[in-house]
N, C-alpha and C. Protein backbone atom coordinates (compact mmCIF):
# COMPACT_ATOMS: atom_id res chain seq x y z
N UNK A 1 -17.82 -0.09 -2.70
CA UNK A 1 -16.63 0.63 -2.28
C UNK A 1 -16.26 1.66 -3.34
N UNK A 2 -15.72 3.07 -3.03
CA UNK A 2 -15.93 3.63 -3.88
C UNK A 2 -13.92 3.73 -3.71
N UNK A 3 -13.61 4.25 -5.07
CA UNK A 3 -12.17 4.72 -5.40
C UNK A 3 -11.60 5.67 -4.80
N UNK A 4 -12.03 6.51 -3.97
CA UNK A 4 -12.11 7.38 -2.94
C UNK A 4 -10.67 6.70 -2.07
N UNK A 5 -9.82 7.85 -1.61
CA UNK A 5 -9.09 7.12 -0.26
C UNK A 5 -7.96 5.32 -0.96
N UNK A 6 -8.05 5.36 -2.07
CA UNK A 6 -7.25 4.32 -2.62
C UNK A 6 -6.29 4.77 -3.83
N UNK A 7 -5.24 3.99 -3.11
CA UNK A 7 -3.37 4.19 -3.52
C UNK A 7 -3.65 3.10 -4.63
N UNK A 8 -2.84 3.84 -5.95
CA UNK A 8 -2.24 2.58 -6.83
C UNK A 8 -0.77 2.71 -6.86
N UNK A 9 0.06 1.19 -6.89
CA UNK A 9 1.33 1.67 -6.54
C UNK A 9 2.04 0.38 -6.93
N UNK A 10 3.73 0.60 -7.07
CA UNK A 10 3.71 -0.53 -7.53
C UNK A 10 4.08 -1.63 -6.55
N UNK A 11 3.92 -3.36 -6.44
CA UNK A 11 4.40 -3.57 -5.70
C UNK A 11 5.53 -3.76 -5.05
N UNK A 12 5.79 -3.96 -3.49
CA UNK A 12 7.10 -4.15 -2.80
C UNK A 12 7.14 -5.91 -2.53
N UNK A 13 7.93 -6.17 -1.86
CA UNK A 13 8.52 -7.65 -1.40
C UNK A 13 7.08 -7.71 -0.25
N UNK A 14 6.87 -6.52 0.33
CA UNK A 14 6.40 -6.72 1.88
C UNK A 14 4.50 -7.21 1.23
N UNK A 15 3.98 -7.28 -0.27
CA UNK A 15 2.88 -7.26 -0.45
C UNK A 15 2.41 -8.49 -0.91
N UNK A 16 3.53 -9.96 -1.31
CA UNK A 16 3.61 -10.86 -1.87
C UNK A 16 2.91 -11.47 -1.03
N UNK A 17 2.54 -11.52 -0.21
CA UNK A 17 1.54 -12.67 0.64
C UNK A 17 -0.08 -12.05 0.71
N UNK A 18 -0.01 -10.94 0.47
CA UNK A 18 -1.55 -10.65 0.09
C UNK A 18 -1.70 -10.40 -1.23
N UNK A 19 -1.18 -10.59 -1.82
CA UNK A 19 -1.21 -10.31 -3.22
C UNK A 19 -1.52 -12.01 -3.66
N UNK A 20 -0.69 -12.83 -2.97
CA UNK A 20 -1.19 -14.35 -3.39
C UNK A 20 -2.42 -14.83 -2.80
N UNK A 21 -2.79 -14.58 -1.58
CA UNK A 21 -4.10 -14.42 -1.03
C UNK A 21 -4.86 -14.01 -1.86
N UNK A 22 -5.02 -12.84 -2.47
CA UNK A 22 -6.05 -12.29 -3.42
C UNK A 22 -6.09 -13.00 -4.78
N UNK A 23 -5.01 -13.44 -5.36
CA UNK A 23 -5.15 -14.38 -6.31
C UNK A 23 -5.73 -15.61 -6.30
N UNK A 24 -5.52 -16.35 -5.12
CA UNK A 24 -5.86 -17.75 -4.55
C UNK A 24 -7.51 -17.42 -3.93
N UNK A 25 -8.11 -16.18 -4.06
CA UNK A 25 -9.76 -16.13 -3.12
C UNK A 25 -10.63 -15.80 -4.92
N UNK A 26 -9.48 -15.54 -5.90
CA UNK A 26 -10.30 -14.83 -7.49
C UNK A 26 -10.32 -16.18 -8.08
N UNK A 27 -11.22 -17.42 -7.99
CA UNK A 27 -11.16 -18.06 -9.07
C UNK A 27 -11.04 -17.39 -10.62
N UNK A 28 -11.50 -16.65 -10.70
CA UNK A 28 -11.05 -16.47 -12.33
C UNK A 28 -9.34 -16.03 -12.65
N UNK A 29 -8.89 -16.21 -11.55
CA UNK A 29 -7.41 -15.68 -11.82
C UNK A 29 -6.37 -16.81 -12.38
N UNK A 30 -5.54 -16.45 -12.98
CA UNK A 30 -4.46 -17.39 -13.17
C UNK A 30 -4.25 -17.79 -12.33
N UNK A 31 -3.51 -18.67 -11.81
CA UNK A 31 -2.96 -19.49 -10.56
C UNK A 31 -1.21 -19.34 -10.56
N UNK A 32 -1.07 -18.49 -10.43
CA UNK A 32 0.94 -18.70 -10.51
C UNK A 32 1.53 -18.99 -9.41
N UNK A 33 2.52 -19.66 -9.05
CA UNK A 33 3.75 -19.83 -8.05
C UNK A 33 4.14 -18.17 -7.22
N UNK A 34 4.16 -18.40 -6.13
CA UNK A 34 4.25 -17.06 -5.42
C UNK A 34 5.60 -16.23 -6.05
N UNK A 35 7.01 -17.79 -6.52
CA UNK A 35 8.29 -17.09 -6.85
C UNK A 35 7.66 -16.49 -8.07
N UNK A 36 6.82 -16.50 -8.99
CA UNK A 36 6.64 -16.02 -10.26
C UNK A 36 6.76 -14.39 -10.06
N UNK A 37 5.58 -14.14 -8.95
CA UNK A 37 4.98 -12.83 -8.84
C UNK A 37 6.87 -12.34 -7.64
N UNK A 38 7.06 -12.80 -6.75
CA UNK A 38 8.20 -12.08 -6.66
C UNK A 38 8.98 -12.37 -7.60
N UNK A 39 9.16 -12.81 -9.11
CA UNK A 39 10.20 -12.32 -9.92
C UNK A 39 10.01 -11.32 -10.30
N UNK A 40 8.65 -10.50 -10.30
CA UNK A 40 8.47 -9.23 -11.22
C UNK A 40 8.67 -8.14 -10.33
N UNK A 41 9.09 -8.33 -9.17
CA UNK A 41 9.60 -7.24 -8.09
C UNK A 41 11.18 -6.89 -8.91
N UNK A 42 11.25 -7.70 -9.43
CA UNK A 42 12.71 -7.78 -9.94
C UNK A 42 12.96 -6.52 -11.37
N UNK A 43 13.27 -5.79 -11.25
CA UNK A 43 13.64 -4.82 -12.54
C UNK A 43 15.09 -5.54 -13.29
N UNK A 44 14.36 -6.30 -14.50
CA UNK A 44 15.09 -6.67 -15.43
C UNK A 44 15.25 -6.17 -16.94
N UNK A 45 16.47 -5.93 -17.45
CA UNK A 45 16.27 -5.30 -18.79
C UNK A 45 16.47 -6.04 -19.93
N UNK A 46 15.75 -6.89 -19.68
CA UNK A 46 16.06 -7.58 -21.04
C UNK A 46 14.46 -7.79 -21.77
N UNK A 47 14.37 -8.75 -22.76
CA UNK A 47 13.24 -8.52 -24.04
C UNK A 47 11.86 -8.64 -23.24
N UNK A 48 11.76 -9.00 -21.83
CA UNK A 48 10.45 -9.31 -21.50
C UNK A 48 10.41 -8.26 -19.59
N UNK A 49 10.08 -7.61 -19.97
CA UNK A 49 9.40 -6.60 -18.53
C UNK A 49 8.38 -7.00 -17.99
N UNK A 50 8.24 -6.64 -16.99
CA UNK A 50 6.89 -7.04 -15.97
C UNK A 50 6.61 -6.37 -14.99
N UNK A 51 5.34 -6.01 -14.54
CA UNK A 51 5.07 -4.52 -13.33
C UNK A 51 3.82 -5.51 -12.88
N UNK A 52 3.80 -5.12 -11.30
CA UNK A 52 2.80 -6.09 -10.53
C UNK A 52 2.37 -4.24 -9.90
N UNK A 53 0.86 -4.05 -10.19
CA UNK A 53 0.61 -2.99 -9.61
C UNK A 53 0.04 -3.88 -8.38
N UNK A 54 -0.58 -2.50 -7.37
CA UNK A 54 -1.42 -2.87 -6.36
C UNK A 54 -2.35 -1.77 -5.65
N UNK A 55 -3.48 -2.42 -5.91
CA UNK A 55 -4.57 -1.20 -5.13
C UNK A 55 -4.52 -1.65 -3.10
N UNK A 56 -4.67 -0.18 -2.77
CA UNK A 56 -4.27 -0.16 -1.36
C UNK A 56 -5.44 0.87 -0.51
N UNK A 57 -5.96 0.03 0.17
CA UNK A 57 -6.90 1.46 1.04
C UNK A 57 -6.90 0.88 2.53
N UNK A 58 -7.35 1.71 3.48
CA UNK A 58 -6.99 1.61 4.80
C UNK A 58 -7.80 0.13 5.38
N UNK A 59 -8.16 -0.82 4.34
CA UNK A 59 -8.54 -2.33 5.03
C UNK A 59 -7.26 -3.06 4.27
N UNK A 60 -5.95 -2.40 3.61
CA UNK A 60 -5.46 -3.38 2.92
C UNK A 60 -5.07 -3.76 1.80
N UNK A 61 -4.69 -4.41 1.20
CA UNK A 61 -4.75 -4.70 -0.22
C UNK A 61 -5.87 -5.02 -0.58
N UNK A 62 -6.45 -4.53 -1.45
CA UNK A 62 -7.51 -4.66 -2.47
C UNK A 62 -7.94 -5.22 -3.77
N UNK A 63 -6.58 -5.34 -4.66
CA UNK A 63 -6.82 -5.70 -5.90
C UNK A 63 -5.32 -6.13 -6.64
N UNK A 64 -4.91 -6.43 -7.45
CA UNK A 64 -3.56 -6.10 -8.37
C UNK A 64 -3.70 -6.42 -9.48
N UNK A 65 -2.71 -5.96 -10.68
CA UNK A 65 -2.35 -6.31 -12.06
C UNK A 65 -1.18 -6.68 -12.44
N UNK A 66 -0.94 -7.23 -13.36
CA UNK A 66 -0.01 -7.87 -14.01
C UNK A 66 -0.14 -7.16 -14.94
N UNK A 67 1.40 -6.92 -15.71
CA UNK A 67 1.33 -6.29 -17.34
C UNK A 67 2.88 -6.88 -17.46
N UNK A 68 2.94 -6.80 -19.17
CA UNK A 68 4.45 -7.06 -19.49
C UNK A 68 4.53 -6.57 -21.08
N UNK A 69 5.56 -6.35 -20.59
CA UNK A 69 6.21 -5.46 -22.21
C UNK A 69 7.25 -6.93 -22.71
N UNK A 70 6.91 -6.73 -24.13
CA UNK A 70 8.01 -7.83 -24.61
C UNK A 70 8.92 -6.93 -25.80
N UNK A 71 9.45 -7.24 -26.07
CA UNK A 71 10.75 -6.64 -27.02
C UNK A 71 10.85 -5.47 -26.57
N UNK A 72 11.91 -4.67 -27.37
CA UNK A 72 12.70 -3.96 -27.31
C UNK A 72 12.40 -2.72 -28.25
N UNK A 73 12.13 -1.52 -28.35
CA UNK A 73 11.89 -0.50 -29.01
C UNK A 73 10.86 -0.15 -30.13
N UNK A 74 10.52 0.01 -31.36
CA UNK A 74 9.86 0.31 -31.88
C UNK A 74 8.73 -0.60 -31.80
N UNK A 75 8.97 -2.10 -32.14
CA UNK A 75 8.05 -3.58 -31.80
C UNK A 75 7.47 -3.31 -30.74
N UNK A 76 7.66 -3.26 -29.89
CA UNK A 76 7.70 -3.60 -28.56
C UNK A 76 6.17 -3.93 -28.30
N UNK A 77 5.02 -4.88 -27.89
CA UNK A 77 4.36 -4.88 -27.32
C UNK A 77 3.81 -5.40 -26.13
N UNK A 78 2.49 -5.44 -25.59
CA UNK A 78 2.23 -5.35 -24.17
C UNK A 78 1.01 -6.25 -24.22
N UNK A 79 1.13 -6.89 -23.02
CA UNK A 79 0.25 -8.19 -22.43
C UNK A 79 -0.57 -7.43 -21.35
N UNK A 80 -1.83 -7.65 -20.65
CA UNK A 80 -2.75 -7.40 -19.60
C UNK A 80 -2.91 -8.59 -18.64
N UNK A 81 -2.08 -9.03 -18.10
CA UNK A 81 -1.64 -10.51 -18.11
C UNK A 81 -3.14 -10.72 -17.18
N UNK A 82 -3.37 -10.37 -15.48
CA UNK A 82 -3.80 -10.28 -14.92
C UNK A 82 -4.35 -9.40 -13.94
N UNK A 83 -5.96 -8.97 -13.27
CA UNK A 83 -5.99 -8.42 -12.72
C UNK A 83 -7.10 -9.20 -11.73
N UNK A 84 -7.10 -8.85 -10.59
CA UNK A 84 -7.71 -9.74 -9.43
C UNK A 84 -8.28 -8.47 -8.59
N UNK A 85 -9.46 -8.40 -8.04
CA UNK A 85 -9.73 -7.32 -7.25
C UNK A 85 -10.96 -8.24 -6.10
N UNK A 86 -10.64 -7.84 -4.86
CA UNK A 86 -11.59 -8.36 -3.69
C UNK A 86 -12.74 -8.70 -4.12
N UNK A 87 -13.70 -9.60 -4.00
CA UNK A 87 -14.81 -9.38 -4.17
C UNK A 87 -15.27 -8.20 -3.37
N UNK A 88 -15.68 -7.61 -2.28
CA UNK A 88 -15.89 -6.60 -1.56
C UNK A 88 -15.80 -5.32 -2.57
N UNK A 89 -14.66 -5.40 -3.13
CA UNK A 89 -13.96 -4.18 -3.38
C UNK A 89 -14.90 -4.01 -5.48
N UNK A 90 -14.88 -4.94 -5.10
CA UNK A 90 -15.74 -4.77 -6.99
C UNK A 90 -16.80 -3.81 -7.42
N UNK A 91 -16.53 -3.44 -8.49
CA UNK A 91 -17.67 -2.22 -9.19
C UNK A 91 -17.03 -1.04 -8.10
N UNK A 92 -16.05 -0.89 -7.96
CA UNK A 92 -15.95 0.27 -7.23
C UNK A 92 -14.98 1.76 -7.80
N UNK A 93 -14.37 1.08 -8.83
CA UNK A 93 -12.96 1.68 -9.84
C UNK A 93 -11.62 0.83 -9.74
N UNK A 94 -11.76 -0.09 -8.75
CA UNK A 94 -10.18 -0.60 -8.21
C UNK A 94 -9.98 -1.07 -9.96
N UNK A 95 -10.51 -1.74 -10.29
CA UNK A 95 -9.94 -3.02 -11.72
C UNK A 95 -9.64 -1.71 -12.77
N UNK A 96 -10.56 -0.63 -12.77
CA UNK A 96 -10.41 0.52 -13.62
C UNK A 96 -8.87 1.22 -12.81
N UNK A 97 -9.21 1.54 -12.44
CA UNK A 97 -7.43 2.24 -11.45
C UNK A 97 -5.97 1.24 -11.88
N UNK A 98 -6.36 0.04 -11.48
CA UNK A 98 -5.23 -0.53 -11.73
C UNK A 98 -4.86 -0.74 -13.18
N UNK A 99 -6.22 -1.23 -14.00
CA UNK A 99 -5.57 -1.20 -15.60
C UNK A 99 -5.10 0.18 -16.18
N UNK A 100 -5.59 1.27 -15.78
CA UNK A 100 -5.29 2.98 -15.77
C UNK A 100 -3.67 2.88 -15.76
N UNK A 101 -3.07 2.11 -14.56
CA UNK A 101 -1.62 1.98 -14.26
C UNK A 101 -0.86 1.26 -14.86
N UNK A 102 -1.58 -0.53 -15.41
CA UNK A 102 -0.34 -0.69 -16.03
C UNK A 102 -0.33 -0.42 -17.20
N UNK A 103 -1.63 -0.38 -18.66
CA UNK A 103 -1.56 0.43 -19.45
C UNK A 103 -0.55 1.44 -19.26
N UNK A 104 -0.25 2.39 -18.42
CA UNK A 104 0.73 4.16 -18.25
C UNK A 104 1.88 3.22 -18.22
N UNK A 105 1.87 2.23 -17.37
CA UNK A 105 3.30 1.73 -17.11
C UNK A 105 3.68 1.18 -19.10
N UNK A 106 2.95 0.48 -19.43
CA UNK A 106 3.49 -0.12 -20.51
C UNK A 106 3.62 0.98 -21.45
N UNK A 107 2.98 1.65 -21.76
CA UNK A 107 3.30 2.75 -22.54
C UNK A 107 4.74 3.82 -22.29
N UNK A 108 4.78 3.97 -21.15
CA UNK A 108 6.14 4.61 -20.71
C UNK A 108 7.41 3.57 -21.19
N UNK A 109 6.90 2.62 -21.48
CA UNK A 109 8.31 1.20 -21.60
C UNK A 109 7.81 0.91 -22.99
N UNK A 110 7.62 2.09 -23.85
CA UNK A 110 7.30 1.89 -25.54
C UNK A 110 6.08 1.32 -26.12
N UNK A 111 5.58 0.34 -25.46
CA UNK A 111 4.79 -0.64 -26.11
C UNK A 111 4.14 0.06 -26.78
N UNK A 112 3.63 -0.34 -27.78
CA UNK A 112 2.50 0.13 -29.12
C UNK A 112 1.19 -0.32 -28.66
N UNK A 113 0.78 -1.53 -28.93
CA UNK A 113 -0.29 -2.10 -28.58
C UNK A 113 -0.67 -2.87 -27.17
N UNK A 114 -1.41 -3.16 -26.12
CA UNK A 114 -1.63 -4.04 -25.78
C UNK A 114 -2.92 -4.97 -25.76
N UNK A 115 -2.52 -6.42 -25.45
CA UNK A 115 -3.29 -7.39 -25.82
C UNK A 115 -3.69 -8.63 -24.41
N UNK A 116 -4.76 -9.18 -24.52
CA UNK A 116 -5.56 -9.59 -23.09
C UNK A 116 -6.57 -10.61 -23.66
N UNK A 117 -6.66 -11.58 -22.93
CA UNK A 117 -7.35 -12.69 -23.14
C UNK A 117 -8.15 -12.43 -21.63
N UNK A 118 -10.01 -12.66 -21.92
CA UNK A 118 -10.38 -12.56 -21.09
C UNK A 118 -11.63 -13.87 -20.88
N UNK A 119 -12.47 -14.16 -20.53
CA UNK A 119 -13.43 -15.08 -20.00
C UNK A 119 -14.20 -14.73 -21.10
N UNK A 120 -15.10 -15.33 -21.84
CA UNK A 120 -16.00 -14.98 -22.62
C UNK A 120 -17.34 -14.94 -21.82
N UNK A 121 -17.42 -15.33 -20.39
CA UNK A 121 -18.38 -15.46 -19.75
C UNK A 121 -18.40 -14.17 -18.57
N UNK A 122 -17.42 -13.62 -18.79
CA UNK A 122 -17.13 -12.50 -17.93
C UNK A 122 -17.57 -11.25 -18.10
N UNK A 123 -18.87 -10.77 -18.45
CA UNK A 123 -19.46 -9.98 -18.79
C UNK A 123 -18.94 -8.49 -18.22
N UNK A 124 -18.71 -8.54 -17.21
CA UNK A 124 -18.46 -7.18 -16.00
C UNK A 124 -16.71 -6.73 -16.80
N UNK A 125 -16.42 -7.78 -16.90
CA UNK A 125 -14.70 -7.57 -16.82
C UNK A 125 -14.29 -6.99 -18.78
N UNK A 126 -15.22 -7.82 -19.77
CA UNK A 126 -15.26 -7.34 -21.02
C UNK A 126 -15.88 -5.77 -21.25
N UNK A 127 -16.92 -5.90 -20.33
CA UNK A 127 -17.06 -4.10 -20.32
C UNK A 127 -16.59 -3.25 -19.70
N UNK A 128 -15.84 -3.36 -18.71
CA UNK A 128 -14.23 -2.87 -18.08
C UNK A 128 -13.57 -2.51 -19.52
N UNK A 129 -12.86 -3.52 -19.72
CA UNK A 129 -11.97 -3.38 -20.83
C UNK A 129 -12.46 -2.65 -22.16
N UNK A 130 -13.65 -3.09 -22.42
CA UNK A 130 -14.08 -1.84 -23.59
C UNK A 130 -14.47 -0.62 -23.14
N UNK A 131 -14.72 -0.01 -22.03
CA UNK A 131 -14.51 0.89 -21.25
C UNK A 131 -13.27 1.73 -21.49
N UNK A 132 -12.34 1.05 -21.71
CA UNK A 132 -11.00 1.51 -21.47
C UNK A 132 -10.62 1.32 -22.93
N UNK A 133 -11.47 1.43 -23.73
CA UNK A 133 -10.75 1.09 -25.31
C UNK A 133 -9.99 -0.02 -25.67
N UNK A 134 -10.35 -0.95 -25.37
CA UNK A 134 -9.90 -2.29 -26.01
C UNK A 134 -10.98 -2.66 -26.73
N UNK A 135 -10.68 -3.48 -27.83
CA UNK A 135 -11.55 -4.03 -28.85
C UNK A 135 -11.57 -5.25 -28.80
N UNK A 136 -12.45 -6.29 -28.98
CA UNK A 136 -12.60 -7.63 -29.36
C UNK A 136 -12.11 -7.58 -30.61
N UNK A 137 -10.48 -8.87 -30.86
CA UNK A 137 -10.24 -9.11 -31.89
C UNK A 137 -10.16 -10.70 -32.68
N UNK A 138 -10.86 -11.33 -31.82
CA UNK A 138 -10.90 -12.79 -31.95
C UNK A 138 -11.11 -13.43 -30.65
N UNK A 139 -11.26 -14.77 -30.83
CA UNK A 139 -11.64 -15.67 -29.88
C UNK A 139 -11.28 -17.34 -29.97
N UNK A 140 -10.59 -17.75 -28.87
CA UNK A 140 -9.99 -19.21 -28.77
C UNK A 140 -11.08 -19.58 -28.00
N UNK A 141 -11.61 -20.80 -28.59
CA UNK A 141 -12.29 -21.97 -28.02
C UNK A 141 -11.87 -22.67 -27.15
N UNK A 142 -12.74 -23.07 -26.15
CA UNK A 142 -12.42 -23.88 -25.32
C UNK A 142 -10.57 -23.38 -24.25
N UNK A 143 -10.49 -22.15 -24.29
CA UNK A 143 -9.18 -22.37 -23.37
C UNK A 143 -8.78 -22.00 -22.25
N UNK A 144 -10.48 -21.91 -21.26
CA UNK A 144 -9.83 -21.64 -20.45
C UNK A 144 -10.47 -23.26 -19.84
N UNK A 145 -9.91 -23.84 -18.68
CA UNK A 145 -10.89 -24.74 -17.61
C UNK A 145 -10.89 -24.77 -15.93
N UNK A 146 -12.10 -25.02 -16.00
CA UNK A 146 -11.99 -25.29 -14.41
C UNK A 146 -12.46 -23.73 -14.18
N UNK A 147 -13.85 -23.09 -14.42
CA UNK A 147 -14.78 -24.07 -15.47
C UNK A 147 -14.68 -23.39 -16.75
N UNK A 148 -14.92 -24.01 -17.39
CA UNK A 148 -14.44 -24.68 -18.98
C UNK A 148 -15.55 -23.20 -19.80
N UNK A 149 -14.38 -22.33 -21.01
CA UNK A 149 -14.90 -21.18 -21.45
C UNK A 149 -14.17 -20.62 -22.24
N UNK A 150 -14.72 -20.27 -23.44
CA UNK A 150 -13.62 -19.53 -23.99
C UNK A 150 -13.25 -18.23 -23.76
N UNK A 151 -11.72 -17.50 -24.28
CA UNK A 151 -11.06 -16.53 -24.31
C UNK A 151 -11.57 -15.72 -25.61
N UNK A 152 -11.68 -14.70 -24.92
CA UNK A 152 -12.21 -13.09 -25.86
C UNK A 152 -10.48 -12.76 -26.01
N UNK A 153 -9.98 -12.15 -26.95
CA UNK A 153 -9.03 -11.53 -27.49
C UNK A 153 -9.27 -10.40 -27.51
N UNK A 154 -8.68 -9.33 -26.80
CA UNK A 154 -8.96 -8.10 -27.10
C UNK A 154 -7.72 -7.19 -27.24
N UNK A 155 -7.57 -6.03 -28.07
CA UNK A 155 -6.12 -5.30 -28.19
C UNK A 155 -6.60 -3.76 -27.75
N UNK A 156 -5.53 -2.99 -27.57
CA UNK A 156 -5.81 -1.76 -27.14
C UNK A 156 -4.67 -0.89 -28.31
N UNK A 157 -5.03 0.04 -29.16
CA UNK A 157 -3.57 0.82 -29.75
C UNK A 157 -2.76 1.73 -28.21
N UNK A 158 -2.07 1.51 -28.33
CA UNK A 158 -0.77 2.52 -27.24
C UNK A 158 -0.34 4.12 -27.46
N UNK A 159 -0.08 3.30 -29.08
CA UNK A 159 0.87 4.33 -29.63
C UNK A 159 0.23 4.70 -31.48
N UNK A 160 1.01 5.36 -31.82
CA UNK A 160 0.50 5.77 -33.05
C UNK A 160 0.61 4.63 -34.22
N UNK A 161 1.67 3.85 -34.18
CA UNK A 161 2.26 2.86 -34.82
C UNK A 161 1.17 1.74 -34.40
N UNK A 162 0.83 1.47 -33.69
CA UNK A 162 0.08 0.16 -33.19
C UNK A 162 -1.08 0.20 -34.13
C-alpha cells in the first residue's frame, strides 16, 4: 500500500472503536483499556499531554500513534508511546506518516527530546525509527512478555537543548 491518498489526523470520539480494533489485531502493541485511549481525546493542561494520531484512507482506519509530552516548558520531554499499523497497510509510509505527526505534535508542545522503547526483535520497526533519527541509547532485559524480549531504548533530539 502506498502513502498515496492517506490522511494523518488527529483522533475524534467517532474513531475509538477502530482504533481499539487495530490495537487488539497488533500483537506487538500495548494492550490499553479503550477509556485510556478516549482520555487522550481529552485536551488537558496539565504536566502530562497526549495526542492519539490516525492514518485514514478510503478502506478506513489504517494505523495510529500515541505520543505524550510530560512537564512543562524548558524540561519538557516526549514519549513515542505507541504505534500500530494494519498488517495490509505495512511497509507502505503509514508508521513513517504517523511518527512524522506526533514527533511535529510534540515539538509544537516544547518537548526537547523524545524517547521510545521498542522490541529488540523488531527489526522493521528499529529501522523505522533510525530512519527518522532516533538513536539506540540502551537496553532493558527481559521487559517485554508474551513473547518474552527485550526493549531497545532509543531517543530522538527535538530541540537544540535536548
Amino acid at each position: 500500500m502506498s502513502a498515496a491518498g492517506m490522511q494523518i489526523r488527529l483522533a475524534r470520539a467517532a474513531d475509538l472503536d477502530a482504533v481499539v480494533r487495530l490495537e487488539r489485531a497488533a500483537a506487538e502493541a500495548p494492550h490499553w483499556a479503550e477509556v485510556e485511549y478516549a482520555a487522550m481525546l481529552v485536551a488537558g493542561m496539565d504536566a502530562l499531554r497526549r495526542c492519539l494520531f490516525v492514518a485514514e484512507t478510503e478502506r478506513g482506519l489504517v494505523g495510529f500513534a500515541v505520543g505524550k509530552v510530560i512537564g512543562v516548558g524548558t524540561r519538557s520531554s516526549a514519549e513515542l508511546e505507541s504505534v500500530a499499523v494494519d498488517l495490509e497497510a505495512r511497509r507502505g509510509g503509514v508508521g513513517r506518516a504517523l511518527c512524522f505527526a506526533v514527533i511535529g505534535w510534540c515539538r509544537e508542545q516544547g518537548a526537547e527530546t523524545m524517547e521510545l522503547e521498542v522490541r529488540a526483535a523488531s527489526a522493521g520497526a528499529i529501522a523505522l525509527y533510525g530512519g527518522l533519527g532516533f538513536i539506540a541509547v540502551g537496553r532493558r532485559r527481559g521487559y517485554y512478555v508474551a513473547p518474552a524480549d527485550d526493549a531497545v531504548l532509543m531517543r530522538l533530539k527535538l530541540a537544540n537543548g535536548g
